[in-house]
Protein backbone atom coordinates (compact mmCIF):
# COMPACT_ATOMS: atom_id res chain seq x y z
CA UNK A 1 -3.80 -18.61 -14.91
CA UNK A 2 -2.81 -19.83 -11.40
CA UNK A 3 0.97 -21.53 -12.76
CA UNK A 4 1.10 -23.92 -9.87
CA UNK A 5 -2.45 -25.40 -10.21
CA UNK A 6 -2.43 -24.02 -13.97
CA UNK A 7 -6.19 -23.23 -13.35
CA UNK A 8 -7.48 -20.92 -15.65
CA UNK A 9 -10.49 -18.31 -15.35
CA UNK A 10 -11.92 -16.42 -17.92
CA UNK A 11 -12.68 -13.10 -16.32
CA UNK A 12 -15.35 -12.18 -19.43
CA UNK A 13 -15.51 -12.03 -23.05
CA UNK A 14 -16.61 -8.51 -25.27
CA UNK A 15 -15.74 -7.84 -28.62
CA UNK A 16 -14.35 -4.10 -27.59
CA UNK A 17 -12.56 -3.99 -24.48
CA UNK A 18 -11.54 -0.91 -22.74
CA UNK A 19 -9.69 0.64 -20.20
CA UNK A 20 -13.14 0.70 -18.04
CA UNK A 21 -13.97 -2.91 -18.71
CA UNK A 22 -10.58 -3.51 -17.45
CA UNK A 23 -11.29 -1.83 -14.64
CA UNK A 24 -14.32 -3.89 -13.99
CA UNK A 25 -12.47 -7.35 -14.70
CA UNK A 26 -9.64 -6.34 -12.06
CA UNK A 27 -12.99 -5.89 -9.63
CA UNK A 28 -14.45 -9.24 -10.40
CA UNK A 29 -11.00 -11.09 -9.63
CA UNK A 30 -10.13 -9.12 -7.02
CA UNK A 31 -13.19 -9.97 -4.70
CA UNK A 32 -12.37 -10.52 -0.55
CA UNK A 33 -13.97 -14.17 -0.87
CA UNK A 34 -14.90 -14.88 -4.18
CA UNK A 35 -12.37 -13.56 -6.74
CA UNK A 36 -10.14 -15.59 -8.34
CA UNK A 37 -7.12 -13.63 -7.55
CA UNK A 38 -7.80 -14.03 -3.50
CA UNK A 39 -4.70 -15.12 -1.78
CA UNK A 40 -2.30 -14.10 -5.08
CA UNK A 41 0.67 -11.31 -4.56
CA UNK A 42 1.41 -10.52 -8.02
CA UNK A 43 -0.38 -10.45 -11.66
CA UNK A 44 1.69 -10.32 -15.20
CA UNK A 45 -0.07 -8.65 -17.43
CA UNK A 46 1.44 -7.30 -21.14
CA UNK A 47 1.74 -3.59 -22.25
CA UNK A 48 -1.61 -2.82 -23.55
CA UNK A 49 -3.07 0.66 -22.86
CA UNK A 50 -6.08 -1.09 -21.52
CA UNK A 51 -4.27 -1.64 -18.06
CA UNK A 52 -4.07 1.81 -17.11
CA UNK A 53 -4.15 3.40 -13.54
CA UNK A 54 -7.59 2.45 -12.19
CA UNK A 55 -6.71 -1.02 -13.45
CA UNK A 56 -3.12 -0.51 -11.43
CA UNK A 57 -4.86 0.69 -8.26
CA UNK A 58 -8.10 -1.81 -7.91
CA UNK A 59 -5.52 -4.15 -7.53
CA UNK A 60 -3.09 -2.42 -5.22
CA UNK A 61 -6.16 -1.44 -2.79
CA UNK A 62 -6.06 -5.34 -2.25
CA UNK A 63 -2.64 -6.27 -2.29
CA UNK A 64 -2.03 -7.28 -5.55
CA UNK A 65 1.01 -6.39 -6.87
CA UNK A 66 0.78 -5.97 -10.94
CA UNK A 67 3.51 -6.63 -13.22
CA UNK A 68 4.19 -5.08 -16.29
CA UNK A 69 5.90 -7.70 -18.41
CA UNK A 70 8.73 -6.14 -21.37
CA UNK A 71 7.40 -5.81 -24.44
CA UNK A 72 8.24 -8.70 -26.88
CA UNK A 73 8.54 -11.51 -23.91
CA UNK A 74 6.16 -14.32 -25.22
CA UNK A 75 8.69 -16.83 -22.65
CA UNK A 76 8.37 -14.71 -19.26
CA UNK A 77 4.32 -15.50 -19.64
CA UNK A 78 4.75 -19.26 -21.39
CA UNK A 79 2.32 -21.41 -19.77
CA UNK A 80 -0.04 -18.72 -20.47
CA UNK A 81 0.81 -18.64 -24.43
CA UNK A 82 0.87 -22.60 -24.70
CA UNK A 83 -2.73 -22.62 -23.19
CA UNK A 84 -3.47 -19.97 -25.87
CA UNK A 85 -2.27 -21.28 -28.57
CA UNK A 86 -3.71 -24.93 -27.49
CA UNK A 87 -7.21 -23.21 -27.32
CA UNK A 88 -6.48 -21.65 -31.07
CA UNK A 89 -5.28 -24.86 -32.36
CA UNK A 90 -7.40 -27.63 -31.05
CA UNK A 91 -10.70 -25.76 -30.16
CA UNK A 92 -11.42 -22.34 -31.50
CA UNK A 93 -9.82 -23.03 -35.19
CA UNK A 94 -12.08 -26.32 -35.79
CA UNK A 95 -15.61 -24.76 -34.40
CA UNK A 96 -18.13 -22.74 -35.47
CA UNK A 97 -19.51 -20.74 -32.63
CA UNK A 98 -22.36 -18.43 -32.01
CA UNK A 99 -21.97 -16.04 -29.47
CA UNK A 100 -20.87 -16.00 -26.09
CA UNK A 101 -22.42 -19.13 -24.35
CA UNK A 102 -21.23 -21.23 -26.99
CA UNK A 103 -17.84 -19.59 -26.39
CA UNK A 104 -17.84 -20.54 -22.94
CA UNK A 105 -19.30 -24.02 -23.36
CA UNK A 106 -16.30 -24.80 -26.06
CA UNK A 107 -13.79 -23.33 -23.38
């Protein structure tokens, strides 16, 4: 989520992420003209072993600073968990969906 604009992009959706899917996401944002992290210096990001160190340097190689936020600190990322808990309240909790294109459509 961009806080200023509060745009939000969802990178991509799998049941079983990894630290190589990871990997791939930070890619896909991280594109020189495309990627929705162009122009950004810094990403929060939570404590999860799934941003490990090829996560850390794709987005270093392109300026990116990443920043690991302390553990138990829902309020340092809280426009982030509002839109969250909006999408869990108000969308996700009142349809039935099947699969990912419905996912995305709903979003």
């Amino acid at each position: 989520m961009r806080v200023a604009s509060r745009q939000v992009c969802v990178a991509g959706i799998t049941t079983s992420p990894d630290q190589g899917w990871m990997e791939q996401m930070a890619r896909n944002l991280s594109f020189a003209e495309v990627g929705f992290l162009n122009g950004c210096r810094y990403l929060l990001h939570d404590r999860d072993a799934k941003f490990g160190a090829a996560f850390t340097r794709t987005l270093e190689a392109v300026g990116i600073k990443p920043v690991k936020l302390p553990p138990r600190s829902p309020n340092l990322n809280s426009h982030l968990e509002r839109w969250n808990r909006s999408i869990k309240e108000e969308c996700l909790s009142k349809l039935i969906l099947f699969g990912e294109p419905s996912l995305r459509h709903a979003l």
